[in-house]
C-alpha atoms as a PDB file:
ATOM      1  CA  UNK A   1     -15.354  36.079  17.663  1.00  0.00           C
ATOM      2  CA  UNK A   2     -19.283  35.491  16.890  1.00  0.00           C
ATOM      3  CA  UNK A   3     -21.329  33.912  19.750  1.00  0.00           C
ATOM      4  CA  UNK A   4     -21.950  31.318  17.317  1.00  0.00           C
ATOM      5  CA  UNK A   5     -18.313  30.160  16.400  1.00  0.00           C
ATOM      6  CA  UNK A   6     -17.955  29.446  20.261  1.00  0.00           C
ATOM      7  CA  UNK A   7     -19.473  26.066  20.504  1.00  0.00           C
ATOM      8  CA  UNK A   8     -18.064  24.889  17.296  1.00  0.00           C
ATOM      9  CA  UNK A   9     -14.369  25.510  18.379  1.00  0.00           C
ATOM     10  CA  UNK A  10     -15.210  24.207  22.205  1.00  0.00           C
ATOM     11  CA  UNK A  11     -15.908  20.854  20.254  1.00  0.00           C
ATOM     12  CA  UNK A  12     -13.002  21.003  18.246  1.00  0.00           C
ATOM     13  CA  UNK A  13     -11.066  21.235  21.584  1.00  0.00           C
ATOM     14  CA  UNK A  14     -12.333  18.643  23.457  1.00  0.00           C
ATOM     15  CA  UNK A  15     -13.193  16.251  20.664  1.00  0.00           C
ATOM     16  CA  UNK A  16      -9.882  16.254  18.894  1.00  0.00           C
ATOM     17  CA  UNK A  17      -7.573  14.438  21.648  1.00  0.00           C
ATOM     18  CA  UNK A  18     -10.376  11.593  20.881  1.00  0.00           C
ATOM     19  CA  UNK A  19     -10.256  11.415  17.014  1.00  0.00           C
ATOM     20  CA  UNK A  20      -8.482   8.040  16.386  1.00  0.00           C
ATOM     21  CA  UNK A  21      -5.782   8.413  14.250  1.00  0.00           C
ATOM     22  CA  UNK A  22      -6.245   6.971  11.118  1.00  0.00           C
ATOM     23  CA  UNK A  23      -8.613  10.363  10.587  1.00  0.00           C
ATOM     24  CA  UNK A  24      -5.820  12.396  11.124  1.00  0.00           C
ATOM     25  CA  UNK A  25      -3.212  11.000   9.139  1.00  0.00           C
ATOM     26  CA  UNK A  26      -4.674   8.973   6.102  1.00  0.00           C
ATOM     27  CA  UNK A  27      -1.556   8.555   4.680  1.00  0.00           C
ATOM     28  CA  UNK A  28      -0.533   5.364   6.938  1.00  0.00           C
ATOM     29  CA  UNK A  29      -0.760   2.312   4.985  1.00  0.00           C
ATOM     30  CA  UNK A  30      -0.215   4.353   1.731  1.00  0.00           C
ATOM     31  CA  UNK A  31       0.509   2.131  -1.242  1.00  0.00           C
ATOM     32  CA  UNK A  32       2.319   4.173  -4.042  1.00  0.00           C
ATOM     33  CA  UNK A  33       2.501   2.299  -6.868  1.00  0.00           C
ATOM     34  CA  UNK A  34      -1.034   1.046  -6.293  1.00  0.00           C
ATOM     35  CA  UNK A  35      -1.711   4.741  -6.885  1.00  0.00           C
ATOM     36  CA  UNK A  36       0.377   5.416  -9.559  1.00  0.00           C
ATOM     37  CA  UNK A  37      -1.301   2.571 -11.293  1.00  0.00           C
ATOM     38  CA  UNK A  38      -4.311   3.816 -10.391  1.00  0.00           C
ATOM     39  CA  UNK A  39      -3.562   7.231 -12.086  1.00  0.00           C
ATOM     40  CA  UNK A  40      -2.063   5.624 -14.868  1.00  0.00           C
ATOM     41  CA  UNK A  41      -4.817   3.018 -16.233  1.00  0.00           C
ATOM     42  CA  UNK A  42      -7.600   6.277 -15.170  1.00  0.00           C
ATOM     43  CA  UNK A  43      -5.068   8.627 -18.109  1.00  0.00           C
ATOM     44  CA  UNK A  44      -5.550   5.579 -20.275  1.00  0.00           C
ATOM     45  CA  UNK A  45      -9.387   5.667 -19.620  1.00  0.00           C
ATOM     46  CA  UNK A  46      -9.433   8.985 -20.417  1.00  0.00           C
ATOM     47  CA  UNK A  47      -7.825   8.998 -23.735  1.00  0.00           C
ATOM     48  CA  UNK A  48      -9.981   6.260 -24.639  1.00  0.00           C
ATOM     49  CA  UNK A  49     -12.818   7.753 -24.124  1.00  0.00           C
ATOM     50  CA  UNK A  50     -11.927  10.773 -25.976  1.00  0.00           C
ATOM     51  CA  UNK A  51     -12.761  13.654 -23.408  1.00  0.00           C
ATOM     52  CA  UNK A  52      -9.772  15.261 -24.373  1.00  0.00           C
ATOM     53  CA  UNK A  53     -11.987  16.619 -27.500  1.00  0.00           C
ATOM     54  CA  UNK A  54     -13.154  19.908 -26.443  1.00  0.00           C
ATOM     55  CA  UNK A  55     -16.728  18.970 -28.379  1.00  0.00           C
ATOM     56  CA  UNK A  56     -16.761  15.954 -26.268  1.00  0.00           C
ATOM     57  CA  UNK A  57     -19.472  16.844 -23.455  1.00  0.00           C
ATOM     58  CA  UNK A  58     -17.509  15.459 -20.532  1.00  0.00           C
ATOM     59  CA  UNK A  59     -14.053  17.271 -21.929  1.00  0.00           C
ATOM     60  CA  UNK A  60     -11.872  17.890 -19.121  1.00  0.00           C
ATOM     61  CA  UNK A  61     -14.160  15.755 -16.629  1.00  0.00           C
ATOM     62  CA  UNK A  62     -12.971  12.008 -15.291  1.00  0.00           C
ATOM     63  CA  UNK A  63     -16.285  11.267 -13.595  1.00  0.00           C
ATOM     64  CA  UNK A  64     -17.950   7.961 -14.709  1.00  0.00           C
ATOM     65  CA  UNK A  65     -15.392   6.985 -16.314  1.00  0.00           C
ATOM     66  CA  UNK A  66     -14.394   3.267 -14.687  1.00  0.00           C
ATOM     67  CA  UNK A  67     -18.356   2.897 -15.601  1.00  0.00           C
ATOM     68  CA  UNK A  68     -18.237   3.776 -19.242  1.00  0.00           C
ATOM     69  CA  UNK A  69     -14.907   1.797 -19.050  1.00  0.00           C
ATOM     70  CA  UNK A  70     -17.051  -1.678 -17.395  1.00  0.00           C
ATOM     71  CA  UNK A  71     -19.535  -1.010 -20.149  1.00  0.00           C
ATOM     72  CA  UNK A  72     -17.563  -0.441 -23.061  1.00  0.00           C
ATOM     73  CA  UNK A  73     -14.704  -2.367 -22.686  1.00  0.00           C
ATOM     74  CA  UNK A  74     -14.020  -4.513 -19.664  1.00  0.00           C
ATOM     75  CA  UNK A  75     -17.902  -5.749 -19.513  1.00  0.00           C
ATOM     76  CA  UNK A  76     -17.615  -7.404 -23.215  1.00  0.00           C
ATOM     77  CA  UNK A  77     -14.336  -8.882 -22.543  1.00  0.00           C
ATOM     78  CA  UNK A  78     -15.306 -10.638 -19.028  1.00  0.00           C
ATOM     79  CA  UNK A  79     -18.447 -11.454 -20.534  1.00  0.00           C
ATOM     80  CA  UNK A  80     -16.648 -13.524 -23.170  1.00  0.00           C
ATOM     81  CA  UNK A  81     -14.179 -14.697 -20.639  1.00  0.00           C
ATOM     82  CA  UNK A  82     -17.188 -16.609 -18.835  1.00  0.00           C
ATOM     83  CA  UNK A  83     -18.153 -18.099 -21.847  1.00  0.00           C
ATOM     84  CA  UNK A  84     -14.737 -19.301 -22.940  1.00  0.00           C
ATOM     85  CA  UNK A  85     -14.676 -20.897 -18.955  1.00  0.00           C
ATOM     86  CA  UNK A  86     -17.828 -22.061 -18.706  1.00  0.00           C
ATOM     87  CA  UNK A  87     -16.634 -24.294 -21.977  1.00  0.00           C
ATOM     88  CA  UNK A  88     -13.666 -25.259 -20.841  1.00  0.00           C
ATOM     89  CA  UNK A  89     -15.292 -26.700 -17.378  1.00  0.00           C
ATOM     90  CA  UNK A  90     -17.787 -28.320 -19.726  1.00  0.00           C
ATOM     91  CA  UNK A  91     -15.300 -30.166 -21.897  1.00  0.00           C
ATOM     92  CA  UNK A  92     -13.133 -31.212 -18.500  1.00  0.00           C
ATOM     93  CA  UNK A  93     -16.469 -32.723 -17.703  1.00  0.00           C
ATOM     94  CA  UNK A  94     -16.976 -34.262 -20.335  1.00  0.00           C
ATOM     95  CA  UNK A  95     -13.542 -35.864 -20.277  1.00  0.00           C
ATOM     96  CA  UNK A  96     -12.224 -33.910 -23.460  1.00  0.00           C
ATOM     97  CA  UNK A  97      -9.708 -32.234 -21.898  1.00  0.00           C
ATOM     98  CA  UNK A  98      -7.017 -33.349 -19.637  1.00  0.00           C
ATOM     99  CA  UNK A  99      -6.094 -31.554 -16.188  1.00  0.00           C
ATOM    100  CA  UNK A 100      -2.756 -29.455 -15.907  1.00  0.00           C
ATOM    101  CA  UNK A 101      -0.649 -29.533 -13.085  1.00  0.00           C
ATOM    102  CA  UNK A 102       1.842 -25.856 -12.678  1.00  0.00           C
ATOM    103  CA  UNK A 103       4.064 -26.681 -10.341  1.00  0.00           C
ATOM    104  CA  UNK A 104       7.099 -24.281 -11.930  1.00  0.00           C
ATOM    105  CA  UNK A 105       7.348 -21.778  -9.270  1.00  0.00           C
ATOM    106  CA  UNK A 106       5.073 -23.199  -6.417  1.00  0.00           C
ATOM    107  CA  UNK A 107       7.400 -24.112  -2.982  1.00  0.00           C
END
């Protein structure tokens, strides 16, 4: 062994009995159908985006995806979204519209 490895593995040593945990095992808490979601909607990305094309120049590549996604996609629909709220709290306002009360399914 090197001179030099010798202080790296005496930290490893002492310093391990005093890692918490969670940095040992990061698999506590582990949600998998949150993931599998996850993985699912990022396939759907990916399709979408068509980097499956070989000619496309981020073929084979899922990073920046959820951005181009927000951009694309998501940002225009949200963005509409507001709008269609923002009228609707304007006409309750304005006392054309009546409140609704959901009370199916609420204990």
């Amino acid at each position: 062994m090197s001179y030099s490895l010798k202080p790296a593995l005496m930290w490893l040593v002492f310093a391990l009995p005093l890692l918490p945990l969670h940095t040992m095992n990061n698999l506590i808490g582990w949600d998998i159908k949150e993931q599998e979601r996850r993985v699912e909607f990022m396939e759907h990305m990916y399709a979408c985006s068509g980097r499956q094309d070989p000619n496309h120049p981020l073929c084979c590549r899922y990073t920046g995806l959820w951005q181009e996604f927000c951009l694309k996609e998501a940002g225009y629909a949200m963005r509409d979204r507001w709008f269609e709220m923002k009228e609707a709290v304007r006409r309750f306002e304005a006392g054309e519209l009546e409140p609704t009360f959901i009370t199916e399914g609420l204990q």
